[in-house]
Protein backbone atom coordinates (compact mmCIF):
# COMPACT_ATOMS: atom_id res chain seq x y z
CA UNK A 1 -20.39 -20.84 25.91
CA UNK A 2 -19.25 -20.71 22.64
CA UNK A 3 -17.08 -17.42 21.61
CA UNK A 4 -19.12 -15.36 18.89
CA UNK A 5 -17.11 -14.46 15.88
CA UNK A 6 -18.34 -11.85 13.29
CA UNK A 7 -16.42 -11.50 9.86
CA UNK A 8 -17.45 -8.08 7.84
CA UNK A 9 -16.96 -8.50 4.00
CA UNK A 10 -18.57 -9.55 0.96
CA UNK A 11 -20.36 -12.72 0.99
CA UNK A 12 -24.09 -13.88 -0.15
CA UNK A 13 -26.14 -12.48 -2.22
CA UNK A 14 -22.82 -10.97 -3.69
CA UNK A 15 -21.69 -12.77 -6.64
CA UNK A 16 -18.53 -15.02 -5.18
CA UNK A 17 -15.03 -14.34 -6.74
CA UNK A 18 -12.52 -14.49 -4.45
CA UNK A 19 -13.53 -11.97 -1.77
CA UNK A 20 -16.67 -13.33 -1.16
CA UNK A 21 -16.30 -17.44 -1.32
CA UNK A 22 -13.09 -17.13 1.12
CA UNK A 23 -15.50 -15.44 3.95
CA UNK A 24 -17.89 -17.77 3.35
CA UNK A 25 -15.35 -20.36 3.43
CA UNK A 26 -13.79 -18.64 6.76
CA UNK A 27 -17.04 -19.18 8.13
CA UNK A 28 -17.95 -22.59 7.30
CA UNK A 29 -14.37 -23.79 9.33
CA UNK A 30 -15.40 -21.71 12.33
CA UNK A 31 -18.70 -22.83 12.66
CA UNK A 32 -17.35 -26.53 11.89
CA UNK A 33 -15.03 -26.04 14.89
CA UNK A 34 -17.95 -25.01 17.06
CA UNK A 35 -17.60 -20.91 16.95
CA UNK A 36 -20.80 -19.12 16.81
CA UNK A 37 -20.06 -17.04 13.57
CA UNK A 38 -21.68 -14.58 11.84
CA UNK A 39 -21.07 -12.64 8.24
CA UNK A 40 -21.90 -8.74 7.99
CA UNK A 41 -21.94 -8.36 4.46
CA UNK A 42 -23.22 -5.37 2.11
CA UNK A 43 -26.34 -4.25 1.31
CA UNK A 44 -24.96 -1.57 -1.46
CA UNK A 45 -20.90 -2.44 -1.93
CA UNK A 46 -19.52 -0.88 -4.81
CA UNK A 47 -20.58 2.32 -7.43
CA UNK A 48 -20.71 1.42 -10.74
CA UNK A 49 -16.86 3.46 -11.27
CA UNK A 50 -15.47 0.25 -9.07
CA UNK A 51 -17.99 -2.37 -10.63
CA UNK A 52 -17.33 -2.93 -14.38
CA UNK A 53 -19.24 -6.35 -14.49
CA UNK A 54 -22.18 -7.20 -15.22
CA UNK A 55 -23.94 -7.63 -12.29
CA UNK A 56 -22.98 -7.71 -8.22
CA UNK A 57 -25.46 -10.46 -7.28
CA UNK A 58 -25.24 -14.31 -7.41
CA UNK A 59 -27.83 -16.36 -9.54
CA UNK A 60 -27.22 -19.27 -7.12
CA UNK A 61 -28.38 -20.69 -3.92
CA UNK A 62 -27.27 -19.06 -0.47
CA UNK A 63 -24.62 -21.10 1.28
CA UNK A 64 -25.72 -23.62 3.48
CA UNK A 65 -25.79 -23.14 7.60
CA UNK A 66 -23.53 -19.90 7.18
CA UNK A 67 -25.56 -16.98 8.75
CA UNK A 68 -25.27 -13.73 6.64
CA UNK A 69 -26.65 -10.50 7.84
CA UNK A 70 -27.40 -7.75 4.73
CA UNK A 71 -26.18 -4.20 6.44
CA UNK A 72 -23.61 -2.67 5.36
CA UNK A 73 -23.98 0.66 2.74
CA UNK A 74 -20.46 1.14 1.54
CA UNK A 75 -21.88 4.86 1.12
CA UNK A 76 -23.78 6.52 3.59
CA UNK A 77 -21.86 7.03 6.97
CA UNK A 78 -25.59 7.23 8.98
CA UNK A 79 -25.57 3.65 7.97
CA UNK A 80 -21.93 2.80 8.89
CA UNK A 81 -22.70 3.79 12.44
CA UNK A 82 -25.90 1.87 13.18
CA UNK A 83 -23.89 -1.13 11.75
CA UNK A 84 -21.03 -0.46 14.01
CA UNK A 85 -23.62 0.33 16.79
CA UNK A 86 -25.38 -3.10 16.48
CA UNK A 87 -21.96 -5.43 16.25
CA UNK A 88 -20.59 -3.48 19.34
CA UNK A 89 -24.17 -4.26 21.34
CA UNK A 90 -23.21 -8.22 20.38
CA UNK A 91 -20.00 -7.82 21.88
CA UNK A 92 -18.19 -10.48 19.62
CA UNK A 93 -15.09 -12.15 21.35
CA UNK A 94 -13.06 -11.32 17.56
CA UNK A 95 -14.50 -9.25 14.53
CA UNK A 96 -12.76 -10.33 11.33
CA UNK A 97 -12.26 -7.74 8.74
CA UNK A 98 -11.84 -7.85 5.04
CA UNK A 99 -9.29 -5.34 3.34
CA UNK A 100 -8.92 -5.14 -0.33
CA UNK A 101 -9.48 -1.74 -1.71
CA UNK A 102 -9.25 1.75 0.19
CA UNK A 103 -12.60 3.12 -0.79
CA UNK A 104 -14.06 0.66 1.52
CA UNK A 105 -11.39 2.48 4.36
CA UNK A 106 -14.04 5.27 5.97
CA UNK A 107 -17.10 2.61 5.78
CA UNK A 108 -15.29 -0.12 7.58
CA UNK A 109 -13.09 2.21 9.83
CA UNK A 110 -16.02 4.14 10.46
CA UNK A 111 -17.83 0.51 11.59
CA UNK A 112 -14.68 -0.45 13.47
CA UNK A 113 -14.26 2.67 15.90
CA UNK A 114 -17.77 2.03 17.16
CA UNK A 115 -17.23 -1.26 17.84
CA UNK A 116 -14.49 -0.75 19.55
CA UNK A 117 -16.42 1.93 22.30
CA UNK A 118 -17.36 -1.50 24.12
CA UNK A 119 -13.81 -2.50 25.10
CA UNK A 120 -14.16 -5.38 24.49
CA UNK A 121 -14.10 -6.91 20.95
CA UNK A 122 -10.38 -7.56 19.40
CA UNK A 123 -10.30 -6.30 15.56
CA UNK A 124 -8.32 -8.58 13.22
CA UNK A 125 -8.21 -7.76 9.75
CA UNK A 126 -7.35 -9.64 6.93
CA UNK A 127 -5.37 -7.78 4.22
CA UNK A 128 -5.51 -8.89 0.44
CA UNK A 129 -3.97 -5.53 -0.39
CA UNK A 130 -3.08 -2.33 1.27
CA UNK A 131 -2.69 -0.35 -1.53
CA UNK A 132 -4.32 -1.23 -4.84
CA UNK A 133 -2.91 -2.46 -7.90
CA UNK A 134 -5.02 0.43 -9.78
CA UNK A 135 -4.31 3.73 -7.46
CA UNK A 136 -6.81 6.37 -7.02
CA UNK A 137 -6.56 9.63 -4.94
CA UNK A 138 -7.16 8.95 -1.00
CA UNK A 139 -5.78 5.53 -1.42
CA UNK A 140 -3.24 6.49 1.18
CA UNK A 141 -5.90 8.63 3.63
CA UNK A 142 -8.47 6.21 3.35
CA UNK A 143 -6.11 3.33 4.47
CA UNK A 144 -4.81 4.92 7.58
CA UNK A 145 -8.20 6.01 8.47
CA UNK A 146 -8.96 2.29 8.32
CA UNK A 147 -5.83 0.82 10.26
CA UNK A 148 -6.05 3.01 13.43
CA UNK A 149 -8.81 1.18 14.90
CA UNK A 150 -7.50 -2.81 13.73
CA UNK A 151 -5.59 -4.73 16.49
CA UNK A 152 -3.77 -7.13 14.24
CA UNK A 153 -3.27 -8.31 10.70
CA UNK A 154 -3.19 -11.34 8.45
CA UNK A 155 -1.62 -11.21 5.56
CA UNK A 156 -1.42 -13.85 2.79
CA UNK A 157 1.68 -12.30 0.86
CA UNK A 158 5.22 -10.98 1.93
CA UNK A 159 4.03 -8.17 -0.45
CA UNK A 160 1.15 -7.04 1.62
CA UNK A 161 3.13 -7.39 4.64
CA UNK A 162 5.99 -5.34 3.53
CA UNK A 163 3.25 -2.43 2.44
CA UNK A 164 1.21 -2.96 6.10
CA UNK A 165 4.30 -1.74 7.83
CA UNK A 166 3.99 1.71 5.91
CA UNK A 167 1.06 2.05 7.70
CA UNK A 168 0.69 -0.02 10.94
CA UNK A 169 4.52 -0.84 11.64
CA UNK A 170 3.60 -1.11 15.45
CA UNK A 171 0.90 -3.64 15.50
CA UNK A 172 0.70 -7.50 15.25
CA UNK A 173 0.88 -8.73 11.73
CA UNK A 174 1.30 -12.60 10.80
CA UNK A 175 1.77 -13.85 7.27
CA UNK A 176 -0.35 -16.77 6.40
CA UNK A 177 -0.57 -19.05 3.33
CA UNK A 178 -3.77 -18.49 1.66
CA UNK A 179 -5.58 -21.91 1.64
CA UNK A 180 -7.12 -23.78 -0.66
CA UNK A 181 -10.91 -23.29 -2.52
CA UNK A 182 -12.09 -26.32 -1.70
CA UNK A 183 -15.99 -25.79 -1.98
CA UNK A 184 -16.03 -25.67 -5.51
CA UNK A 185 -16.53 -29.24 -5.83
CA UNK A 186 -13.91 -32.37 -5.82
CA UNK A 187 -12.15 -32.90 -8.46
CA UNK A 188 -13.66 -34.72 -12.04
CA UNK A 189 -12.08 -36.09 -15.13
CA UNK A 190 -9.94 -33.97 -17.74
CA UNK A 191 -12.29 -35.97 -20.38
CA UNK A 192 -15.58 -35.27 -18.28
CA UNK A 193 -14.41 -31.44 -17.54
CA UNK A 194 -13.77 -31.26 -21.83
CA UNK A 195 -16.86 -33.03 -22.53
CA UNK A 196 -19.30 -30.21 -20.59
CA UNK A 197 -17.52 -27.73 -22.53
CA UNK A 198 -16.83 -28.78 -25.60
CA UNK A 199 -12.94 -29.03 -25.77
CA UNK A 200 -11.26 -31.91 -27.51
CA UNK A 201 -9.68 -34.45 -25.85
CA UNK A 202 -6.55 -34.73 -27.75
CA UNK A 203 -5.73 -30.55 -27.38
CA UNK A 204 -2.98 -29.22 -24.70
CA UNK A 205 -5.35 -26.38 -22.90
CA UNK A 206 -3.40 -23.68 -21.09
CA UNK A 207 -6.24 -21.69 -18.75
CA UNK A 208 -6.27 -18.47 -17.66
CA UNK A 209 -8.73 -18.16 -15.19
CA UNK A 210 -10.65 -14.74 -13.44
CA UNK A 211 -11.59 -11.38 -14.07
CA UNK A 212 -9.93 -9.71 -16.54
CA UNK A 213 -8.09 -6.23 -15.53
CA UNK A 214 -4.51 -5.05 -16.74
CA UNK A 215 -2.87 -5.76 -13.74
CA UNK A 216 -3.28 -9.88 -14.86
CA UNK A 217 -1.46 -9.22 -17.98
CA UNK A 218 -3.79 -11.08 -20.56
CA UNK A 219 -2.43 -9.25 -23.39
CA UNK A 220 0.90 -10.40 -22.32
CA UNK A 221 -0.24 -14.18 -22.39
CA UNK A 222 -1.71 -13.46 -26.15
CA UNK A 223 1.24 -11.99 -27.43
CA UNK A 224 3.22 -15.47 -25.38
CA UNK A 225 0.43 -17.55 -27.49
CA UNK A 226 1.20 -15.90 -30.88
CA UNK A 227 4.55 -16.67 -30.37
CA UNK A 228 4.08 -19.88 -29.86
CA UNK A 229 1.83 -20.51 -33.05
CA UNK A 230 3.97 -18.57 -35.34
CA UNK A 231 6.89 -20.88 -34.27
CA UNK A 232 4.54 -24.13 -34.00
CA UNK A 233 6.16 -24.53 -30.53
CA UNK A 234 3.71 -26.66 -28.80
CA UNK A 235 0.81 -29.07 -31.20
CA UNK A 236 -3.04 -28.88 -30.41
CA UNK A 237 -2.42 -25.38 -28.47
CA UNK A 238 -5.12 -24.14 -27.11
CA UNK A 239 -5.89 -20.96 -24.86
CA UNK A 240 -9.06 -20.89 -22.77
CA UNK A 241 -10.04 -17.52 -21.54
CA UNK A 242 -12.48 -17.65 -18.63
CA UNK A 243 -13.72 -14.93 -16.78
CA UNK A 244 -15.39 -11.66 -17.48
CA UNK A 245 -13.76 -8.50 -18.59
CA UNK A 246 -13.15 -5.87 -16.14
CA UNK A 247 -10.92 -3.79 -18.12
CA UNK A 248 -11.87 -1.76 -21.74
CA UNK A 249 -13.02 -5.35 -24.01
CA UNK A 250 -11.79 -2.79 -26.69
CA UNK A 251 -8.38 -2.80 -25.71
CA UNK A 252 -7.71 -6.58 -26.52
CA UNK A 253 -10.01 -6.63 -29.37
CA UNK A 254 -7.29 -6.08 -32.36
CA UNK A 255 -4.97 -9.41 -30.63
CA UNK A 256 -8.15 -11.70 -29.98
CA UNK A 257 -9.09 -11.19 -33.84
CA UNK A 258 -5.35 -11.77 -34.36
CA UNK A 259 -5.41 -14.43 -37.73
CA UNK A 260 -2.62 -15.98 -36.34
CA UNK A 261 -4.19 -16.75 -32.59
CA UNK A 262 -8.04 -16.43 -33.20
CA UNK A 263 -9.24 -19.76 -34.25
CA UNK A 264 -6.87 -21.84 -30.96
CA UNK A 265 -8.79 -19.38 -28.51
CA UNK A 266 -11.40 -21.08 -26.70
CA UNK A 267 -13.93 -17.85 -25.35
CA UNK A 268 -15.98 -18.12 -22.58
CA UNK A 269 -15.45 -14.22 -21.15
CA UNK A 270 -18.62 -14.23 -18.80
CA UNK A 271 -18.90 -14.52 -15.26
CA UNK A 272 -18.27 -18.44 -14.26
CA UNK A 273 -20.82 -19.63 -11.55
CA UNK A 274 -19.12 -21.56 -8.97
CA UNK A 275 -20.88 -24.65 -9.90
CA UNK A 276 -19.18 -24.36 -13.56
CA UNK A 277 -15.99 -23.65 -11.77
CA UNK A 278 -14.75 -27.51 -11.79
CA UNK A 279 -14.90 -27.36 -15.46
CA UNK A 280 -12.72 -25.07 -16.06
CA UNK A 281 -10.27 -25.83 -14.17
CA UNK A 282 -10.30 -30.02 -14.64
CA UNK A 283 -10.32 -28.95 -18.09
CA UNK A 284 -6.67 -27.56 -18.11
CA UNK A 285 -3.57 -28.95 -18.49
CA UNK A 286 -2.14 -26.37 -16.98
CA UNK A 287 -3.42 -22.69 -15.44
CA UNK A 288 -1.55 -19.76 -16.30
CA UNK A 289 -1.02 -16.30 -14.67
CA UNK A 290 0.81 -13.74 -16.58
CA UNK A 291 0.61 -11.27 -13.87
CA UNK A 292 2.15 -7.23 -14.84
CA UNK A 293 2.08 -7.40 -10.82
CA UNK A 294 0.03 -9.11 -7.95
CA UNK A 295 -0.26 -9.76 -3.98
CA UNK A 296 -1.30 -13.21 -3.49
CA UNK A 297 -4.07 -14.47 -6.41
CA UNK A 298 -6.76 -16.70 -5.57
CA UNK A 299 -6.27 -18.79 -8.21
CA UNK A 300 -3.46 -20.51 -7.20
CA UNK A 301 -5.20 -22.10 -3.92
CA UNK A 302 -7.98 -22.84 -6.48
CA UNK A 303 -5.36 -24.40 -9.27
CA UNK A 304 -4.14 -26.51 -5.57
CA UNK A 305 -7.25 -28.09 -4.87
CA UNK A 306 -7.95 -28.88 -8.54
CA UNK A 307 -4.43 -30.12 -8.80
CA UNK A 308 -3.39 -28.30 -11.73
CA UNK A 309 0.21 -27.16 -12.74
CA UNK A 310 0.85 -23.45 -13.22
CA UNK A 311 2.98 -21.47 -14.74
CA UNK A 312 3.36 -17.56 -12.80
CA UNK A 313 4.96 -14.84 -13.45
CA UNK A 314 7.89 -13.54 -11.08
CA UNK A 315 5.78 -10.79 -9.31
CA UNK A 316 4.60 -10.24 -5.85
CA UNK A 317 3.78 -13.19 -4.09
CA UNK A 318 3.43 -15.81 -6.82
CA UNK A 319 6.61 -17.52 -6.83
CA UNK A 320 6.47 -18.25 -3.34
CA UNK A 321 3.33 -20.41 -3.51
CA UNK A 322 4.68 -22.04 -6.82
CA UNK A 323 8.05 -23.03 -6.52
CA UNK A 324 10.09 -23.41 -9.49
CA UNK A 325 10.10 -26.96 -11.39
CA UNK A 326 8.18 -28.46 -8.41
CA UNK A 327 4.70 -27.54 -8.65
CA UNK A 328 4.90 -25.51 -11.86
CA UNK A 329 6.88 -23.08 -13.48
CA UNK A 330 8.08 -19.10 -12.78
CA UNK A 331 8.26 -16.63 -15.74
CA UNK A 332 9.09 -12.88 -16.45
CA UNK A 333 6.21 -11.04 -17.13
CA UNK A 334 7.04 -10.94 -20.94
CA UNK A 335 5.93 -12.68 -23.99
CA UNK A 336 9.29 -13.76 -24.58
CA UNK A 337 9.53 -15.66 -21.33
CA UNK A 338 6.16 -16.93 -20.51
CA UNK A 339 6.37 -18.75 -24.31
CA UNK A 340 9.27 -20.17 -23.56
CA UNK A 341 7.76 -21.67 -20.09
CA UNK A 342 4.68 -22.80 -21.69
CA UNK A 343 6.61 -25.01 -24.26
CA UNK A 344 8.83 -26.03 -21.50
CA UNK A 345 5.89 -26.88 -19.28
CA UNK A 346 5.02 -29.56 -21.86
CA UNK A 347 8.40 -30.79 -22.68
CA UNK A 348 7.98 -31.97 -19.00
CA UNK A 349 4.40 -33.06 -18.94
CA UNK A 350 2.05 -32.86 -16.25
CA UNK A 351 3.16 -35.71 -14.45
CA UNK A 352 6.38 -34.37 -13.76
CA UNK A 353 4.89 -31.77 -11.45
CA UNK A 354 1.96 -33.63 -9.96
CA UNK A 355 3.71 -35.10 -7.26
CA UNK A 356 5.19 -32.46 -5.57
CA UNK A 357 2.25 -30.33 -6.60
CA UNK A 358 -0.11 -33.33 -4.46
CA UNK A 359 3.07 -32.43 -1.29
CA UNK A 360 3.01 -28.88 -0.93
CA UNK A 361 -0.95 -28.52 -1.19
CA UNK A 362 -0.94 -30.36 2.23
CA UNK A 363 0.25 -27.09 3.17
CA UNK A 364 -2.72 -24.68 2.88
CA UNK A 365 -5.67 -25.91 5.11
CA UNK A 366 -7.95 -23.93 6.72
CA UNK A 367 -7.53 -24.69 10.08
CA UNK A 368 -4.55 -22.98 9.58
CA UNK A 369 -6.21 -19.80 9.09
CA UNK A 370 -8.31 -20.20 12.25
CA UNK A 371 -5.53 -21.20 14.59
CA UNK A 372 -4.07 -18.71 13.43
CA UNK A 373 -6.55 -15.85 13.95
CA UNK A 374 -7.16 -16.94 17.40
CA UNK A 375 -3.62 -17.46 18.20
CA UNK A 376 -3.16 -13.73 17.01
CA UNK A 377 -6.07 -12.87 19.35
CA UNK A 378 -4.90 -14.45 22.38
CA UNK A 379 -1.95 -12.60 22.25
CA UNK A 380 -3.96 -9.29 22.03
CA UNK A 381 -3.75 -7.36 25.81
């Protein structure tokens, strides 16, 4: 008999962004490998204080084969025990839980210590942060309520791992490259990708790519692009902008109306479906993240599968996953510096970082992931 896995975390009908598409993604590779898997995702997951956007829910079809239960009320704690009530009934060989922001700590620890009454289930959690990059009061009470009742940890940046120990230094914790978005399509033609949006052939297109909060330093990048024009580094310089605004529009208003940068920005600040995804990024010549600070960021597994340069800024874990000169290029999290990478980055060309790019993507699969969950599990007494 098959062993039954349950992962709890955002997934369908939430809109995807990273969160959401890696569980479903999770999923799909333990089902494939012949698990009997499960997603308990959230009926109600975030107050409108946490959810800027426009909407929560996807427009688009439910993933195929991937069962999803609605249950979970990030809110109301009668509703965190019946959850917790019903998974530890199923008596699931693993539960896999998602950890990215400490409100969700007294919902999912709450779901976690029932679980855990049948003595039987092993609690791994996957941690995309530990504390947030935008603090709030109870970060740090919410998180150890959440921890107590977790057997293990995955963690997909050194970052992460360093902060777990503050809080769990005694349990099992394995670091893990964070692999690749492959089910947003294979990959289609620069001229194809420029075509569906309108972008002209002949332009260099930096892309930055994702919801737009402070932390992911967009000004910084505009103030690196007006450099850039001012000094008529780079020809045909284009910046495309994709990805909705989670932070105060407001605040960049006065440098996206700039004279100098306005009429080389290319717009689309909505949410991008994940069939329009491609596009984007097939679009690029190269996909840039001028990070203030950061964990690991989805968008470099995405910019792997796509096969696109990047240029990162020296923060967290994003140098590790794109090594210097190889597969793209590291800045400071200045203007200064990232303008002086982005001309640099097409001094070389794209073809100068394509091939090791093509190597080190063999590196984040996920079967990977699994094996390593369920190695982490075995080892569990």
């Amino acid at each position: 008999m098959s062993q039954k896995i349950i992962i709890i975390g955002s997934a369908y009908p939430l809109r995807g962004g990273g969160i959401a598409t890696f569980n479903e993604r999770l999923a799909k590779e333990f089902i494939d490998e012949g698990f009997d898997t499960t997603i308990y995702t959230f009926s109600y997951q975030y107050p409108s204080f946490l959810f800027p956007g426009s909407t929560q829910y996807s427009s688009e079809a439910a993933p195929d084969g991937i069962p999803i239960k609605i249950k979970i009320n990030s809110v109301n704690p009668l509703n965190w025990i019946s959850v917790g009530n019903e998974i530890k009934k199923i008596k699931p060989d693993i539960v896999i839980v998602r950890y990215w922001l400490p409100f969700m700590g007294p919902c999912l620890g709450t779901i976690l210590r029932r679980i855990k009454t049948n003595h039987f289930t092993k609690v791994i959690c996957i941690a995309d942060n530990i504390l947030p990059h935008e603090k709030r009061a109870g970060d740090k009470a919410f998180t150890k309520y959440f921890v107590k009742p977790v057997d293990a940890f995955i963690t997909m940046s050194e970052k992460v791992f360093a902060d777990l120990k503050v809080f769990a230094k005694n349990k099992p914790a394995k670091l893990v490259s964070h692999p690749l978005y492959d089910n947003f399509g294979n990959i289609i033609s620069k001229s194809e990708a420029r075509k569906k949006l309108g972008i002209n052939e002949e332009d260099k297109v930096i892309l930055f790519f994702g919801f737009i909060r402070k932390y992911k330093g967009l000004d910084i990048l505009l103030e690196a692009f007006k450099i850039l024009k001012e000094k008529q580094s780079v020809s045909n310089l284009k910046l495309l902008i994709a990805g909705e605004f989670y932070d105060d529009e407001k605040k960049y208003s006065s440098i996206l109306n700039d004279s100098t940068i306005k009429d080389d920005l290319i717009l689309r600040t909505h949410f991008i479906s994940d069939s329009d995804v491609k596009y984007f990024l097939c679009a690029a010549d190269c996909v840039i993240q001028p990070y203030r600070s950061a964990t690991q960021s989805g968008v470099t597994p995405l910019a792997y599968h796509f096969e696109v340069p990047m240029i990162v800024t020296n923060v967290g874990g994003l140098p590790s996953m794109v090594p210097d000169k190889k597969v793209g290029l590291v800045a400071e999290p200045t203007p200064g510096s990232i303008a002086e990478k982005i001309k640099e980055y097409f001094e070389k060309g794209e073809d100068y970082f394509l091939p090791n790019l093509r190597e080190e993507k063999k590196k984040y699969s996920w079967k990977k992931m699994v094996d390593a969950i369920l190695n982490v599990a075995r080892h569990l007494v």
